[in-house]
C-alpha atoms as a PDB file:
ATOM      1  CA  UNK A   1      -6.341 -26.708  12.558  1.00  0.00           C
ATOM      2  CA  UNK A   2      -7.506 -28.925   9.718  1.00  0.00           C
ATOM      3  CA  UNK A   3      -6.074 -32.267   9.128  1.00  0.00           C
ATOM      4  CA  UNK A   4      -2.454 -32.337   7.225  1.00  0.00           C
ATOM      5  CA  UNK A   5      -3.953 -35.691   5.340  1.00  0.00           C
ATOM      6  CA  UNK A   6      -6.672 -33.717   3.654  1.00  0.00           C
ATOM      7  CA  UNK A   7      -6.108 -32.197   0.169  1.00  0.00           C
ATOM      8  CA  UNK A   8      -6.285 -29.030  -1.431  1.00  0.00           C
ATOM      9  CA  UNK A   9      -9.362 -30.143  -3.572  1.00  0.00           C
ATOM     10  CA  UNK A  10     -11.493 -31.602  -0.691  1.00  0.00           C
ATOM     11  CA  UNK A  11     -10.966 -28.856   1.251  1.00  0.00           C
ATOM     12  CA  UNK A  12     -12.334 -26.495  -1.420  1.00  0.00           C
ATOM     13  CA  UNK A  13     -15.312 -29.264  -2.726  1.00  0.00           C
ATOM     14  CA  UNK A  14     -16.287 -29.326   1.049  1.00  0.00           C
ATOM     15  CA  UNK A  15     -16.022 -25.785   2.279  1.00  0.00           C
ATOM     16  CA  UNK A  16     -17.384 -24.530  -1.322  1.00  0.00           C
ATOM     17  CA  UNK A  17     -14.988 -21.834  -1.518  1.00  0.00           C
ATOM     18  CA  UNK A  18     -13.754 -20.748  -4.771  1.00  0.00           C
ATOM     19  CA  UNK A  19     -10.117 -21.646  -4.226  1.00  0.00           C
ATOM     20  CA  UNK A  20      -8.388 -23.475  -1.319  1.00  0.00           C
ATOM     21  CA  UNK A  21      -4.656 -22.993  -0.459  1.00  0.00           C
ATOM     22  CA  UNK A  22      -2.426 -24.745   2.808  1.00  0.00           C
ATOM     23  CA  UNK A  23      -0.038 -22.625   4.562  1.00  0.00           C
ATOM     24  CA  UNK A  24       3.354 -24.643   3.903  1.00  0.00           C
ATOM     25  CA  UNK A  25       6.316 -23.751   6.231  1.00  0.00           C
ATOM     26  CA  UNK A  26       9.820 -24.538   5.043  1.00  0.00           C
ATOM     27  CA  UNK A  27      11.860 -27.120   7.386  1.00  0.00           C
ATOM     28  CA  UNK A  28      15.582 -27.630   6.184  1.00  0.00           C
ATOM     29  CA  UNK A  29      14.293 -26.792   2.860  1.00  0.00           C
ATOM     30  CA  UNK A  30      11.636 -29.018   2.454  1.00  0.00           C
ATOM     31  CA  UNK A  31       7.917 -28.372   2.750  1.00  0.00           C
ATOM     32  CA  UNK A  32       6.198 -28.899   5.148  1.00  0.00           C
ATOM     33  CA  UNK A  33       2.258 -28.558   5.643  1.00  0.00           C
ATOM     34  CA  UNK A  34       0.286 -26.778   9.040  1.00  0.00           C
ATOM     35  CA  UNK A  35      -3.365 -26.925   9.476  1.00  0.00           C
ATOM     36  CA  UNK A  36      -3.637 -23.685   8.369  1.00  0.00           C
ATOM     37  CA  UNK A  37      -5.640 -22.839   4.729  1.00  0.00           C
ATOM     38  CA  UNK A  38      -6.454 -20.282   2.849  1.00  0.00           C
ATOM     39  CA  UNK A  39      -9.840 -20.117   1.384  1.00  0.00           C
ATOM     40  CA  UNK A  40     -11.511 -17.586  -1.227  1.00  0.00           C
ATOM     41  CA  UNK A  41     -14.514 -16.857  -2.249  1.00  0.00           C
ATOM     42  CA  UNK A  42     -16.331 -14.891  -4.855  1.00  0.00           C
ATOM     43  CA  UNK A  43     -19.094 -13.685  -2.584  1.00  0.00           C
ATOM     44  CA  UNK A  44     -19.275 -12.404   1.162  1.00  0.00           C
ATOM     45  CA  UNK A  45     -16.658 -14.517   3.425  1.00  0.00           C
ATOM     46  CA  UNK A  46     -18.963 -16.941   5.552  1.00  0.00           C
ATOM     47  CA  UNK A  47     -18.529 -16.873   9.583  1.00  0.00           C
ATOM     48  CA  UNK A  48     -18.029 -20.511   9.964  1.00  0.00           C
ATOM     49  CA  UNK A  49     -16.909 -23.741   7.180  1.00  0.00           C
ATOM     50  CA  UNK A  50     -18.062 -27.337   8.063  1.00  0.00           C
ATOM     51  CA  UNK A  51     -15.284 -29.727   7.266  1.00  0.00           C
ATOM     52  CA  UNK A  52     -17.300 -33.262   8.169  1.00  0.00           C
ATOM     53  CA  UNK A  53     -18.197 -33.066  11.906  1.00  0.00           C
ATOM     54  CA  UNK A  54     -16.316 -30.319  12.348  1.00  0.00           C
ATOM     55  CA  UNK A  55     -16.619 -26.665  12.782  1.00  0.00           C
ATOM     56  CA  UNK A  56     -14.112 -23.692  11.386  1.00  0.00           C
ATOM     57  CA  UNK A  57     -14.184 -20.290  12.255  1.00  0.00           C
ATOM     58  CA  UNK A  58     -13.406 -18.078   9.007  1.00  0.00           C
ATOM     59  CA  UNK A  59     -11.263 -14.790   9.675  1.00  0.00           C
ATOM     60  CA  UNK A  60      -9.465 -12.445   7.267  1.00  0.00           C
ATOM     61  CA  UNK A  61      -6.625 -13.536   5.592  1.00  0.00           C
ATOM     62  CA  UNK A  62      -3.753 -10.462   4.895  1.00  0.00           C
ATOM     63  CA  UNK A  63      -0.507 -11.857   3.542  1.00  0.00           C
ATOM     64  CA  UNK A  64       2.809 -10.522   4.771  1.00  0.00           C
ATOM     65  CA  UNK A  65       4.497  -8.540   2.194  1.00  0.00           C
ATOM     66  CA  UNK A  66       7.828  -9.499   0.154  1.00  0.00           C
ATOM     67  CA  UNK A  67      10.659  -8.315   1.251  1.00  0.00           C
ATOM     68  CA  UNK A  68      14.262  -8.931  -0.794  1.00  0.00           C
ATOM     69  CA  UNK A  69      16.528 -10.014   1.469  1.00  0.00           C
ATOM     70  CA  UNK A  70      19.387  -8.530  -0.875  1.00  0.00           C
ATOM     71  CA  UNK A  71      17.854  -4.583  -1.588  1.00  0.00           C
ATOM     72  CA  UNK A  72      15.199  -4.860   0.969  1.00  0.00           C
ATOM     73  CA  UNK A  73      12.540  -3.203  -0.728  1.00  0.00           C
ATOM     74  CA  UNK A  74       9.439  -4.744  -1.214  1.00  0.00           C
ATOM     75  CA  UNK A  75       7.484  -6.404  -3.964  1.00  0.00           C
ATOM     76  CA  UNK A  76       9.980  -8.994  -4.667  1.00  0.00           C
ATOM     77  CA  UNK A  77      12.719 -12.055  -3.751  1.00  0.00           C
ATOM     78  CA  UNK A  78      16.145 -12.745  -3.951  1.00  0.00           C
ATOM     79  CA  UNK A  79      15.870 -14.474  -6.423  1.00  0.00           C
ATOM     80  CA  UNK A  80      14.047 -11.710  -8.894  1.00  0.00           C
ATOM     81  CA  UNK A  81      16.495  -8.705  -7.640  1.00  0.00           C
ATOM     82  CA  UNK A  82      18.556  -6.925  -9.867  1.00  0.00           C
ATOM     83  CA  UNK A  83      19.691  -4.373  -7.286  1.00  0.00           C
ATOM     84  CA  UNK A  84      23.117  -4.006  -5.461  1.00  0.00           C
ATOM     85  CA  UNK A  85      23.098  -5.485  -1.913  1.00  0.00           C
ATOM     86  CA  UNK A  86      22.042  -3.017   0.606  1.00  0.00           C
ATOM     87  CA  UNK A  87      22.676  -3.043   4.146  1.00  0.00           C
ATOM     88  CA  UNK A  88      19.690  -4.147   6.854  1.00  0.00           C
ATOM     89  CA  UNK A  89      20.660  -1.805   9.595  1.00  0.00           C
ATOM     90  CA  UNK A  90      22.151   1.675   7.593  1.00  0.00           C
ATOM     91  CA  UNK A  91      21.107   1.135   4.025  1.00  0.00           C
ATOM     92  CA  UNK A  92      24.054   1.933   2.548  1.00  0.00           C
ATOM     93  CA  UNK A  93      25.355  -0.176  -0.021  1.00  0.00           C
ATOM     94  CA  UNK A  94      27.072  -2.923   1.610  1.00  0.00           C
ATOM     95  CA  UNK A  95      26.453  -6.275   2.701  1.00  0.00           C
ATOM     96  CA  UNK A  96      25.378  -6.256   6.975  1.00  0.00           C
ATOM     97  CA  UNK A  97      28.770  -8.206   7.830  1.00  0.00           C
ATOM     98  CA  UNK A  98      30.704  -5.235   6.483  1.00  0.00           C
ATOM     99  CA  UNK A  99      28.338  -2.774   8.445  1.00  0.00           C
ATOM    100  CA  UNK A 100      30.703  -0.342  10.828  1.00  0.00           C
ATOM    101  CA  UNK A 101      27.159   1.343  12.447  1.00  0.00           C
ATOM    102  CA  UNK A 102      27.552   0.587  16.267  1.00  0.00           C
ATOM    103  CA  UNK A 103      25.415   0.519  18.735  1.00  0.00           C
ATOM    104  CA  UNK A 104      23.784   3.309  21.048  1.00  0.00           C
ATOM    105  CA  UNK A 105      24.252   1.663  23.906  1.00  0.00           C
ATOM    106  CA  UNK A 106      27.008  -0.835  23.943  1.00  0.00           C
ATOM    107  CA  UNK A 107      28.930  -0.280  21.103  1.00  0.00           C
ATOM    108  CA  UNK A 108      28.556  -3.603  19.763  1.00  0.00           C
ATOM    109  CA  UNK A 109      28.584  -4.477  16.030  1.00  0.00           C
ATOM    110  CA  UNK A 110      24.381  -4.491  15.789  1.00  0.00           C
ATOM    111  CA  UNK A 111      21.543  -1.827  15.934  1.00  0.00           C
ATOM    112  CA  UNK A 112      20.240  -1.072  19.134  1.00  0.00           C
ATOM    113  CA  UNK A 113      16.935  -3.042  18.633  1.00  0.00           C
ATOM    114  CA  UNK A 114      18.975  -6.059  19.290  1.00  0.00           C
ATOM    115  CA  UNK A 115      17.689  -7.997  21.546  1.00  0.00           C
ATOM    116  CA  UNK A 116      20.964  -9.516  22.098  1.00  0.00           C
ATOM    117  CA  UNK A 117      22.479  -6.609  22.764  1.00  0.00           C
ATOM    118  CA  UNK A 118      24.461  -6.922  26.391  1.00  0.00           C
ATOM    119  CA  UNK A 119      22.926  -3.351  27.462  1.00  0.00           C
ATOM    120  CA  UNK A 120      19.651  -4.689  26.680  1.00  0.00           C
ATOM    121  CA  UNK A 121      19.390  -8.343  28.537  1.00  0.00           C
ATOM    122  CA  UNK A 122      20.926  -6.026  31.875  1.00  0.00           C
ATOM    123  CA  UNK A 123      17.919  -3.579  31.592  1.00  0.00           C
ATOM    124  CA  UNK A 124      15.891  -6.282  31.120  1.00  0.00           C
ATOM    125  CA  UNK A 125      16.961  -8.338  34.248  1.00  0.00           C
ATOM    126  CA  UNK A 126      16.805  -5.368  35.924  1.00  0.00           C
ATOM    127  CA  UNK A 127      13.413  -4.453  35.496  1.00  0.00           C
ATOM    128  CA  UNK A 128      12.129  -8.455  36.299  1.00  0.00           C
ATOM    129  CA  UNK A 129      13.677  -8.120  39.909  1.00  0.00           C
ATOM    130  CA  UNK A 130      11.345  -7.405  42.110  1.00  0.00           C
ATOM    131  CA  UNK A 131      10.877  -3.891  43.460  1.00  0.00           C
ATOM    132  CA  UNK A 132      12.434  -1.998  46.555  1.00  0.00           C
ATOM    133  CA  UNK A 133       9.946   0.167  48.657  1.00  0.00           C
ATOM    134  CA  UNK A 134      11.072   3.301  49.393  1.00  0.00           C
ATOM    135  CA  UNK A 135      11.977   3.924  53.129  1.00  0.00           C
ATOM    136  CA  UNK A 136       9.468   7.140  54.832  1.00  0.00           C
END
């Protein structure tokens, strides 16, 4: 984790990498930095950065793709979508609150990956309880 109070720009002079880029996570809508950076570099990714005293193990770095949250395809926002709304669970074209698919199992108002899903938490209990043995 590398300090929150460094910058962008020292952490690219000191590492020499060709661009340096902080995670941010989003917090009630507002920013809000981790210790986590993205570095890149024009040649071969080193193993290890020094950062002062410290040590930092370099890994591979694979971004998580873009999905709209209104069409859900990929490649793209909310914000950018000129699509109709499509629905999470059936993809038909409706918003998810007006979905009528039901579940498998308990023929609630969700898919049956839901890990909410009543059917679900009882199989779940069920299969933490400690087991019977079978009487010879």
């Amino acid at each position: 984790m590398v300090s929150t109070e460094l910058t962008e720009y020292d952490i690219q002079s000191e590492t020499k990498a060709y661009t340096a880029h902080r995670i941010v996570k989003w917090t009630s809508g507002e920013p809000d930095k981790t210790g986590s950076v993205v570095l890149s570099y024009l040649e071969a990714l080193p193993e290890f950065v020094y950062m002062g005293l410290l040590r930092y193990k370099v890994k591979h770095y694979t971004p998580q793709a873009n999905r709209c949250h209104k069409c859900h395809d990929y490649g793209h926002i909310v914000a950018n979508c000129k699509c109709q709304d499509h629905c999470v669970r059936c993809g038909e074209g409706h918003r998810l609150d007006d979905c009528s698919v039901v579940c498998v199992n308990c023929k609630g108002q969700h898919s049956a990956a839901f890990k909410g899903c009543t059917k679900y938490q009882e199989v779940r209990h069920s299969r933490s309880l400690p087991l019977k043995k079978c009487p010879i």
